[in-house]
Protein backbone atom coordinates (compact mmCIF):
# COMPACT_ATOMS: atom_id res chain seq x y z
CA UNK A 1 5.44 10.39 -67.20
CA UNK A 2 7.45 7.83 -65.81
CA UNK A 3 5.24 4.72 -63.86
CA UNK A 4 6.75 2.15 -61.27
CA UNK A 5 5.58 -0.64 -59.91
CA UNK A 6 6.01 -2.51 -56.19
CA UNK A 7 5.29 -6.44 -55.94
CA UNK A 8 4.83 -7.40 -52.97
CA UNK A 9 4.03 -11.49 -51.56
CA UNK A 10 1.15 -11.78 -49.73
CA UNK A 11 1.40 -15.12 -48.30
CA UNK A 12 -1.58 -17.45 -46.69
CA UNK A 13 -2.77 -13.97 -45.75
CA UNK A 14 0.35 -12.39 -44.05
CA UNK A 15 2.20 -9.05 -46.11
CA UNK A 16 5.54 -9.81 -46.50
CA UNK A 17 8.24 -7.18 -46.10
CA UNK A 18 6.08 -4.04 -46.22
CA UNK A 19 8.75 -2.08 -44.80
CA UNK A 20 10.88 -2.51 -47.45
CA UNK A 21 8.68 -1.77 -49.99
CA UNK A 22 7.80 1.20 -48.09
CA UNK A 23 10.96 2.51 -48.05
CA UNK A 24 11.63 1.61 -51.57
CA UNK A 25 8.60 3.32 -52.78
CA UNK A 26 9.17 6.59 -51.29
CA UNK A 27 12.71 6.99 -52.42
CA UNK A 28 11.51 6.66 -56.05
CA UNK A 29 8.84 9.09 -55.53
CA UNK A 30 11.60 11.56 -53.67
CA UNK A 31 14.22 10.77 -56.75
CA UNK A 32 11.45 11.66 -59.43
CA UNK A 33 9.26 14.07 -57.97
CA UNK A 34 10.98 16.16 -55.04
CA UNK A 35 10.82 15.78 -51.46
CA UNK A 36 8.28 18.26 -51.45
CA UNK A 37 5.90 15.28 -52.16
CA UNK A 38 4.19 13.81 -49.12
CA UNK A 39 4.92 10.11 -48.04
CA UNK A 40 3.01 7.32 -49.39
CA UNK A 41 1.99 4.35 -46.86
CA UNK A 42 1.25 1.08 -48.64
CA UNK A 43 -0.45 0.14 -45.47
CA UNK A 44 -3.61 2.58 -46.64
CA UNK A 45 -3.71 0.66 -49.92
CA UNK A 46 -3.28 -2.89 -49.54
CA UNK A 47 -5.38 -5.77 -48.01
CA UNK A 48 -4.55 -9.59 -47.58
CA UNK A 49 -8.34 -10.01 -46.65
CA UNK A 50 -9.53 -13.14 -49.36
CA UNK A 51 -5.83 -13.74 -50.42
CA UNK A 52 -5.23 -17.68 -50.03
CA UNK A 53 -1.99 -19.25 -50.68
CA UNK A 54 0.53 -17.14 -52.32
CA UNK A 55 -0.48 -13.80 -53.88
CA UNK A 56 1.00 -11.05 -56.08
CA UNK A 57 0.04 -7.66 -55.09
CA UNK A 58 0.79 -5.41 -57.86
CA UNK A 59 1.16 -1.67 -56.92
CA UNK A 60 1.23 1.26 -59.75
CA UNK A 61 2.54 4.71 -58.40
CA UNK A 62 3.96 7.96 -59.85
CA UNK A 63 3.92 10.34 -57.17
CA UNK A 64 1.17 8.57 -55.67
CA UNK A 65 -0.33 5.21 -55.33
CA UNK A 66 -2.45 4.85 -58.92
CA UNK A 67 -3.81 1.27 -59.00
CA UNK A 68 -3.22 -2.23 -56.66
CA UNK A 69 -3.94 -5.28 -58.22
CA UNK A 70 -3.99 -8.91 -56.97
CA UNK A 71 -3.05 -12.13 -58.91
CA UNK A 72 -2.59 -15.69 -57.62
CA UNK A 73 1.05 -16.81 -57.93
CA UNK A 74 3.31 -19.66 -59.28
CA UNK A 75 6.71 -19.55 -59.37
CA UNK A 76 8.00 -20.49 -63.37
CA UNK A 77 10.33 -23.44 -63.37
CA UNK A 78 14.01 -22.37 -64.49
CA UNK A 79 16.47 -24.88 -64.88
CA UNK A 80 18.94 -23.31 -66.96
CA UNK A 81 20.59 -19.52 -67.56
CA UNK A 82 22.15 -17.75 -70.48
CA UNK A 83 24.42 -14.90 -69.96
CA UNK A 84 24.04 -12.42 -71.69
CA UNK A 85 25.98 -8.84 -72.23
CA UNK A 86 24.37 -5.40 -72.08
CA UNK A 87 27.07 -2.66 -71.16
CA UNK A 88 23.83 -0.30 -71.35
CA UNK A 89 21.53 -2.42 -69.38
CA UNK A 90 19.90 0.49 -66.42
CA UNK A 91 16.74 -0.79 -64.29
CA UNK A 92 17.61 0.95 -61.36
CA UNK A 93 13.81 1.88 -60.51
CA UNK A 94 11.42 -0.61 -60.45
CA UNK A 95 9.76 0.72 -63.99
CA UNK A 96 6.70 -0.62 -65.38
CA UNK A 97 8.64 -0.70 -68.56
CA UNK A 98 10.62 -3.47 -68.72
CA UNK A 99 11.96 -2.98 -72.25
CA UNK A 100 15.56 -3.86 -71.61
CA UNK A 101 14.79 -7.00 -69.14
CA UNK A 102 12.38 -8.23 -72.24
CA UNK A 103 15.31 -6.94 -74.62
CA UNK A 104 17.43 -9.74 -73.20
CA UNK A 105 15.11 -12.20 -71.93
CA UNK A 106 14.32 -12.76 -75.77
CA UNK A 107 18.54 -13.84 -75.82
CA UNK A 108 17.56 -16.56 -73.86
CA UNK A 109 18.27 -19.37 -76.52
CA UNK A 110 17.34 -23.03 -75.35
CA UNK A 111 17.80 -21.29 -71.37
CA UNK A 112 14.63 -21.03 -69.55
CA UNK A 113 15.97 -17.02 -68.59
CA UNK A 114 19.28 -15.00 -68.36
CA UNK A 115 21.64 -13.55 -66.55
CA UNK A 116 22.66 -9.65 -67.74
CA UNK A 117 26.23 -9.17 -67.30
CA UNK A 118 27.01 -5.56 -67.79
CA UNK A 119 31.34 -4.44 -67.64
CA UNK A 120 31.96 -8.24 -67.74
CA UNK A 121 29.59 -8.28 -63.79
CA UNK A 122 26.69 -10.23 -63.56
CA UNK A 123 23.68 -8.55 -62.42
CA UNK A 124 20.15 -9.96 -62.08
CA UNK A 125 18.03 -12.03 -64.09
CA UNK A 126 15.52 -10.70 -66.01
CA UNK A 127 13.35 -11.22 -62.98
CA UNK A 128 15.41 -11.71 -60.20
CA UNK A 129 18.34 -11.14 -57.78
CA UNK A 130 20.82 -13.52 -57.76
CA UNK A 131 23.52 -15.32 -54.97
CA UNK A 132 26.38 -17.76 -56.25
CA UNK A 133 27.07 -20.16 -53.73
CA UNK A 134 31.17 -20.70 -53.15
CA UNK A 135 33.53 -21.70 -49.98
CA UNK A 136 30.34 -22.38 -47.68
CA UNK A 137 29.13 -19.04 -48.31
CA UNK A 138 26.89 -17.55 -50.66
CA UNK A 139 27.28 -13.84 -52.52
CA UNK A 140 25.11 -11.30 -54.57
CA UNK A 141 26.44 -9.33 -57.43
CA UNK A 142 27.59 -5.80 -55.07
CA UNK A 143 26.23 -3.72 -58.40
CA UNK A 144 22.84 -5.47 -59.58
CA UNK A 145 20.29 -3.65 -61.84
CA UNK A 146 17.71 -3.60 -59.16
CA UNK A 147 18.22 -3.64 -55.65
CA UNK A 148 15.55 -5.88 -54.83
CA UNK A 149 13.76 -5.93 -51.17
CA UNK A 150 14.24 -9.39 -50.54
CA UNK A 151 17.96 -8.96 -51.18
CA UNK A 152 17.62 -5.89 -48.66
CA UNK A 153 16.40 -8.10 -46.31
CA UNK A 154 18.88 -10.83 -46.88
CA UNK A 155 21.99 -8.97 -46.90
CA UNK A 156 20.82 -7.29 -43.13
CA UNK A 157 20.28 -10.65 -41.79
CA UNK A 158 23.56 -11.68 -42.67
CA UNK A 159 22.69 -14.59 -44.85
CA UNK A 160 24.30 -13.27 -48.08
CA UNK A 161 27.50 -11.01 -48.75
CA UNK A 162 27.69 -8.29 -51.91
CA UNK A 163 31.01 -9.10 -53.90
CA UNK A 164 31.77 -8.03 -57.90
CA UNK A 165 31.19 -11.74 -59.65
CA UNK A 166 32.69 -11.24 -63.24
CA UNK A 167 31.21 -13.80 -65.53
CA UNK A 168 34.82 -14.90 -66.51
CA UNK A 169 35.04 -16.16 -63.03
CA UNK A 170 31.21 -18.39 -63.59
CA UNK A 171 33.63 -21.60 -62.85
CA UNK A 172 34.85 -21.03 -59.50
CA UNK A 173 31.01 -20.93 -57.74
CA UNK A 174 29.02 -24.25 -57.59
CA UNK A 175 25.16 -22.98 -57.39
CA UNK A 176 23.46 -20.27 -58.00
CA UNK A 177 19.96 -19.10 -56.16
CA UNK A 178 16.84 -16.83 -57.51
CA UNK A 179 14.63 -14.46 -55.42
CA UNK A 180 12.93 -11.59 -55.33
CA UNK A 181 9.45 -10.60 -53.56
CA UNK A 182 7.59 -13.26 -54.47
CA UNK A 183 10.38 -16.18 -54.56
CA UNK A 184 11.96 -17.18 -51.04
CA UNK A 185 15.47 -17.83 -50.80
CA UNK A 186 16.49 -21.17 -51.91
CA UNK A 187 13.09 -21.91 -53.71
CA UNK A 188 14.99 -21.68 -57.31
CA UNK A 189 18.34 -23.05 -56.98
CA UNK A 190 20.38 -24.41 -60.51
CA UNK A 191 23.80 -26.25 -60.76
CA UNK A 192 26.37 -24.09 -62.14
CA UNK A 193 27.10 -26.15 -65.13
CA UNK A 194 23.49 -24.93 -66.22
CA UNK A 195 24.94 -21.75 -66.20
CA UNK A 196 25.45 -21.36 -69.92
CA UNK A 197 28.21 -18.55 -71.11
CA UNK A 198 28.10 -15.42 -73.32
CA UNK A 199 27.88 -16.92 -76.36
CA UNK A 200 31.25 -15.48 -79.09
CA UNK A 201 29.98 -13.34 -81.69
């Protein structure tokens, strides 16, 4: 049976971006499992009550809610990116099986993570969305494996733009930013030349 998973930040006790995840959650559920299938509320499953400083809150579902978990969080230091190609690369759900983000995570070489290019785009890292920073504006990858809830967010307020970013065309940005749930934009930023690319064959 197939198992997904929702992060969401709780942070010095407030829930970020429920709504999201909300809305996220239940469009799995109606992909998988028919609309037949009542609507899940995160709100009836999740507390911030004892969370201090910045908290993972780990929801399993299927068709329902099957286990919330909490964990103190710390962002992991990256410095550098690999890209790497996977044509076949699909996380379009949020799976608890992460076998092709770990797949090409383990390509990483000297890189502290990568970047999966898939039909010469990039896409995400293997735990984040990604914006490349060029002409006083920055841009996410329009076709990413996951469309994360932070980049949801983002792209409504106006503060990033979707556009196809081939890898070929790596030279012509100048940064490039991490997020996701738990990492605010502009929290993991690295200089383009520590963008490293696909490595020949």
């Amino acid at each position: 049976m197939c198992q997904f998973i929702e992060t969401i930040c709780i942070n010095d006790g407030v829930i970020e971006n429920l709504f999201a995840h909300n809305v996220r959650m239940n469009n799995t559920i109606r992909m998988h499992y028919g609309s037949s299938v009542a609507p899940v509320s995160l709100e009836e499953y999740i507390t911030a009550d004892g969370c201090t400083g910045r908290t993972r809150c780990r929801v399993e579902y299927t068709s329902a809610v099957e286990k919330v978990e909490y964990f103190p969080y710390r962002i992991r230091e990256v410095k550098s990116l690999q890209l790497v190609n996977d044509d076949t690369a699909e996380y379009s759900f949020k799976y608890t099986d992460r076998t092709v983000l770990d797949r090409n995570f383990a390509l990483r070489g000297d890189a502290d993570d990568v970047v999966i290019v898939r039909s010469g785009m990039l896409t995400d890292t293997s735990i984040a969305n990604i914006a490349l920073y060029k002409e006083g504006k920055w841009y996410t990858p329009k076709y990413p494996l996951l469309k994360g809830t932070r980049r949801a967010k983002l792209l409504a307020e106006g503060i990033i733009e979707e556009d196809t970013i081939m890898a070929k065309c790596l030279h012509e940005y100048e940064r490039i930013r991490l997020f996701n749930a738990m990492i605010s934009f502009g929290e993991v930023e690295i200089n383009i030349n520590n963008v490293f690319p696909i490595l020949e064959k």
